[in-house]
PDB file of N, CA and C in Angstrom:
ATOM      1  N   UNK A   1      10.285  -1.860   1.120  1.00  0.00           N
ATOM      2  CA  UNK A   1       9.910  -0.646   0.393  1.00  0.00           C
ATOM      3  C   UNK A   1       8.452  -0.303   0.693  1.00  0.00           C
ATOM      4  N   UNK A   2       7.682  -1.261   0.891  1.00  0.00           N
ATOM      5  CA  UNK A   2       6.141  -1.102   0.876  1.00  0.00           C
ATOM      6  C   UNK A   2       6.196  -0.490   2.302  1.00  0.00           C
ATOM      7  N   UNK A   3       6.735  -1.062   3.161  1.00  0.00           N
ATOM      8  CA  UNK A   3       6.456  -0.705   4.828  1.00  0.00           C
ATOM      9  C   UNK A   3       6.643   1.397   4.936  1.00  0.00           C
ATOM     10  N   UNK A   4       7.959   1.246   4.355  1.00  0.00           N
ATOM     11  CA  UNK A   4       8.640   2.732   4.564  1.00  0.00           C
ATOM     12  C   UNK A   4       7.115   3.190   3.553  1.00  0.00           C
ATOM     13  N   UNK A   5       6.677   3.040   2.462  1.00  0.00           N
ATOM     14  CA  UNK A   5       6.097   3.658   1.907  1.00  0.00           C
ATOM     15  C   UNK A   5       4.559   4.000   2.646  1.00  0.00           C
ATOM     16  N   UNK A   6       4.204   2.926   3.086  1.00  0.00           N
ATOM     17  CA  UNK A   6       2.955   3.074   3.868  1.00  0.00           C
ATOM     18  C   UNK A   6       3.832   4.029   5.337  1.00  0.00           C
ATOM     19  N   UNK A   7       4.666   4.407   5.797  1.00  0.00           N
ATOM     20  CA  UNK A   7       5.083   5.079   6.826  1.00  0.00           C
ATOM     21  C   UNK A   7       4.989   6.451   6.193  1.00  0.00           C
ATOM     22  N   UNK A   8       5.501   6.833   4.899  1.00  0.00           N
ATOM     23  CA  UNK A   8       5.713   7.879   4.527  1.00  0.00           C
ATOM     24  C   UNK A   8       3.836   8.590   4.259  1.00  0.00           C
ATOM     25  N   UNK A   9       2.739   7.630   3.929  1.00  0.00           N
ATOM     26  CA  UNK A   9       1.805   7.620   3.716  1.00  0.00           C
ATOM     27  C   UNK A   9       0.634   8.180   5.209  1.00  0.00           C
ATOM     28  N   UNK A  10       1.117   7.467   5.778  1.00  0.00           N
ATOM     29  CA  UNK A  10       0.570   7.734   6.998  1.00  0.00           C
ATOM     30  C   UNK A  10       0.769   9.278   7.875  1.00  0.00           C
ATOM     31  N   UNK A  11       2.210   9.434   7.890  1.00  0.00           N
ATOM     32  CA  UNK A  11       2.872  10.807   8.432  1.00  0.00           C
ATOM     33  C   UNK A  11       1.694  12.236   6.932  1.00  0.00           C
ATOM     34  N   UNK A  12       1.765  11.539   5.948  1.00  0.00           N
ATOM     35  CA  UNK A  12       0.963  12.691   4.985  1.00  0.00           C
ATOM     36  C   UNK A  12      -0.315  12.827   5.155  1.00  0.00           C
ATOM     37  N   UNK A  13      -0.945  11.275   5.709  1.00  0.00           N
ATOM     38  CA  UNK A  13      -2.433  11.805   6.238  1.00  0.00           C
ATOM     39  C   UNK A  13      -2.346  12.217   7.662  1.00  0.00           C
ATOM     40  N   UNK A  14      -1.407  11.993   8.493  1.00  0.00           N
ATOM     41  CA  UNK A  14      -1.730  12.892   9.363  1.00  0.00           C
ATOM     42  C   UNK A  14      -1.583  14.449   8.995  1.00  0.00           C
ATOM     43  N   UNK A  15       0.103  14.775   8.963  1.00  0.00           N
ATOM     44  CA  UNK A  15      -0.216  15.829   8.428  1.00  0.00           C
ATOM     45  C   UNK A  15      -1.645  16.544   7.808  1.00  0.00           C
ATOM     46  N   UNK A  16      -2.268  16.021   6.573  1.00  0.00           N
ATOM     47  CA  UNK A  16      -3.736  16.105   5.708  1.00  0.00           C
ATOM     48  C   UNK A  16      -4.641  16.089   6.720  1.00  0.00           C
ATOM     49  N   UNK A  17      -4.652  15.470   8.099  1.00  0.00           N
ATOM     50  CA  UNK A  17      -6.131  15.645   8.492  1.00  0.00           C
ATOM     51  C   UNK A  17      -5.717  16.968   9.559  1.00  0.00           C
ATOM     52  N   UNK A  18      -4.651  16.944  10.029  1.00  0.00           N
ATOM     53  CA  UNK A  18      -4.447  18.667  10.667  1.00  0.00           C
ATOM     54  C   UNK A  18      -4.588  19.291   9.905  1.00  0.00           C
ATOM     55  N   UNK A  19      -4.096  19.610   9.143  1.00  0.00           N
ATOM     56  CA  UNK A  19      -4.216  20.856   8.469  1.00  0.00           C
ATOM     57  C   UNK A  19      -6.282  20.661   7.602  1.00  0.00           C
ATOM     58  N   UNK A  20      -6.864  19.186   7.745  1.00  0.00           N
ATOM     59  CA  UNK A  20      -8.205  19.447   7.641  1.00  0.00           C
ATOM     60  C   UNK A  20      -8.837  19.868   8.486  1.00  0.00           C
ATOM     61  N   UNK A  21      -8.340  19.705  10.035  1.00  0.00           N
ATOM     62  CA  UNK A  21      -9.288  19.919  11.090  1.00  0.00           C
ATOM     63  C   UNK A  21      -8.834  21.847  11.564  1.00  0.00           C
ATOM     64  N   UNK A  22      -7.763  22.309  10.763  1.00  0.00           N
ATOM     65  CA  UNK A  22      -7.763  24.088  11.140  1.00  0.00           C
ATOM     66  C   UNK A  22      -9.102  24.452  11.293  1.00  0.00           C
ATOM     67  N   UNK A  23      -9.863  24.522  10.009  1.00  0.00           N
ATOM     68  CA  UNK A  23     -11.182  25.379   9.748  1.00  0.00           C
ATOM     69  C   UNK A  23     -11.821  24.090   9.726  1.00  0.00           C
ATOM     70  N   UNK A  24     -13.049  24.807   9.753  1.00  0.00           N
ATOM     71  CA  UNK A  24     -13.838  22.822   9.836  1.00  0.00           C
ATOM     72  C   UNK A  24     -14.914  23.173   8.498  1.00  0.00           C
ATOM     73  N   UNK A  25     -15.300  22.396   7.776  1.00  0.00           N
ATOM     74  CA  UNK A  25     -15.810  22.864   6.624  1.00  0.00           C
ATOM     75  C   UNK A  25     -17.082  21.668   6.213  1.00  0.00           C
ATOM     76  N   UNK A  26     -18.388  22.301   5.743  1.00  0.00           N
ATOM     77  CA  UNK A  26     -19.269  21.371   5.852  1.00  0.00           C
ATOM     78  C   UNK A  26     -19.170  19.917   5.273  1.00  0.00           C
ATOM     79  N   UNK A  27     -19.651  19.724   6.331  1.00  0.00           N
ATOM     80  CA  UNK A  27     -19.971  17.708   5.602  1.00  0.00           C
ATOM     81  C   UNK A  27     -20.078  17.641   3.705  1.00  0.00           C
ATOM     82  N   UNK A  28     -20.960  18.260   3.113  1.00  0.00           N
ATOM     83  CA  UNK A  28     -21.061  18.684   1.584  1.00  0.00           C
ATOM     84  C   UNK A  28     -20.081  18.945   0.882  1.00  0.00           C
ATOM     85  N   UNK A  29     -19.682  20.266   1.167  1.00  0.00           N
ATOM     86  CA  UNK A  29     -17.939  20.051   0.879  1.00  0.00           C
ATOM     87  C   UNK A  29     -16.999  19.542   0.953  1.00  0.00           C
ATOM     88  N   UNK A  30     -16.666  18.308   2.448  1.00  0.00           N
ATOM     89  CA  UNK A  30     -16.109  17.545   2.499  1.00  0.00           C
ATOM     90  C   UNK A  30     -16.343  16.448   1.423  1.00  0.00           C
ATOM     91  N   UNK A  31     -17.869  15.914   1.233  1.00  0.00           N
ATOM     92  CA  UNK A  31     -18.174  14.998   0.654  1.00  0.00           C
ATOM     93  C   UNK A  31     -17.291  15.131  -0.856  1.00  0.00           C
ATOM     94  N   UNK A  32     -18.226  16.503  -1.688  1.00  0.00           N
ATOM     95  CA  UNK A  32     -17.522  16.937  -2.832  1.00  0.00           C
ATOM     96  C   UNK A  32     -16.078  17.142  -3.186  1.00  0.00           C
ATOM     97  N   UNK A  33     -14.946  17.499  -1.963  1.00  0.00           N
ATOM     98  CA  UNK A  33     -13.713  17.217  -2.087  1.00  0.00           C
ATOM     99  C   UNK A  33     -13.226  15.462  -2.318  1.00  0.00           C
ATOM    100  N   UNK A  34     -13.766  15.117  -1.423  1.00  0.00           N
ATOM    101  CA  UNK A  34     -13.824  13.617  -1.376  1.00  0.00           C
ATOM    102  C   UNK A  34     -13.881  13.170  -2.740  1.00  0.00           C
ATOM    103  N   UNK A  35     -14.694  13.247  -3.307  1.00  0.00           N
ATOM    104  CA  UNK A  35     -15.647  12.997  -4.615  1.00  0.00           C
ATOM    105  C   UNK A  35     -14.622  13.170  -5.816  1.00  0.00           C
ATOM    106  N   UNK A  36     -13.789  14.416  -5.758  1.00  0.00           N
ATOM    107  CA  UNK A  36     -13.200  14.982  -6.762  1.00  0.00           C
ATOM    108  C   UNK A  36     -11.601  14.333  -6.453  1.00  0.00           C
ATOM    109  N   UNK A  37     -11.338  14.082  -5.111  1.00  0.00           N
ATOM    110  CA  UNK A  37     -10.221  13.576  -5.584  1.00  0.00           C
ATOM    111  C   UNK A  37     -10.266  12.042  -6.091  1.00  0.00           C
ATOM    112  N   UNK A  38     -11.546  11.718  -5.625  1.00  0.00           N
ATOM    113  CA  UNK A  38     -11.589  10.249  -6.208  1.00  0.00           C
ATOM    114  C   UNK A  38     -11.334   9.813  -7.769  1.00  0.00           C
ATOM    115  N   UNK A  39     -12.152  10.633  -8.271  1.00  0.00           N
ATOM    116  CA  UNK A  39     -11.887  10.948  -9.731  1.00  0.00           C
ATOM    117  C   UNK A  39     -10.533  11.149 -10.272  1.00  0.00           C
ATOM    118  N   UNK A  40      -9.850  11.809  -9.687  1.00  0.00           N
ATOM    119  CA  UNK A  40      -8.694  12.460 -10.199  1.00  0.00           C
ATOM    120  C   UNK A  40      -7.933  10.932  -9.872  1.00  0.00           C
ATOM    121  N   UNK A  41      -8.209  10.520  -8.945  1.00  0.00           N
ATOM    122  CA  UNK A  41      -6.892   9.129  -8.816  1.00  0.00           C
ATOM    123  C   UNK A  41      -7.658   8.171  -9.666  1.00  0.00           C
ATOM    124  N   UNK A  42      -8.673   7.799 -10.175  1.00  0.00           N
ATOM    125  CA  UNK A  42      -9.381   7.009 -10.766  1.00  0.00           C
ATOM    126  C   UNK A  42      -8.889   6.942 -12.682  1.00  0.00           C
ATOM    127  N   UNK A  43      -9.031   8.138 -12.433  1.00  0.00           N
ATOM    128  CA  UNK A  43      -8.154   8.744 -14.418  1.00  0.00           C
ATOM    129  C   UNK A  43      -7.390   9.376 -14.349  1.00  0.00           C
ATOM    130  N   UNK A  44      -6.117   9.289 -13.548  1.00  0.00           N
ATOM    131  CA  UNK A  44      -4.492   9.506 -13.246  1.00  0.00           C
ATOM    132  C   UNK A  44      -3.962   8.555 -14.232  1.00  0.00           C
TER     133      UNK A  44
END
């Protein structure tokens, strides 16, 4: 279950980093996206 799950995980960050690399968006904003989803999985 863990394997398929880390497979299913992987195919979503790829997917996630194409569709990050369309527009390219500053380092700052990256950081601050970064930042905010950390939070959000932190107090999920």
């Amino acid at each position: 279950a863990l394997r398929r799950f880390k497979r299913t995980c992987r195919k979503a960050g790829v997917l996630a980093e194409a569709r990050k690399h369309e527009h390219y968006e500053k380092p700052s904003v990256r950081r601050k996206k970064k930042s905010e989803a950390a939070r959000k999985r932190k107090y999920r």
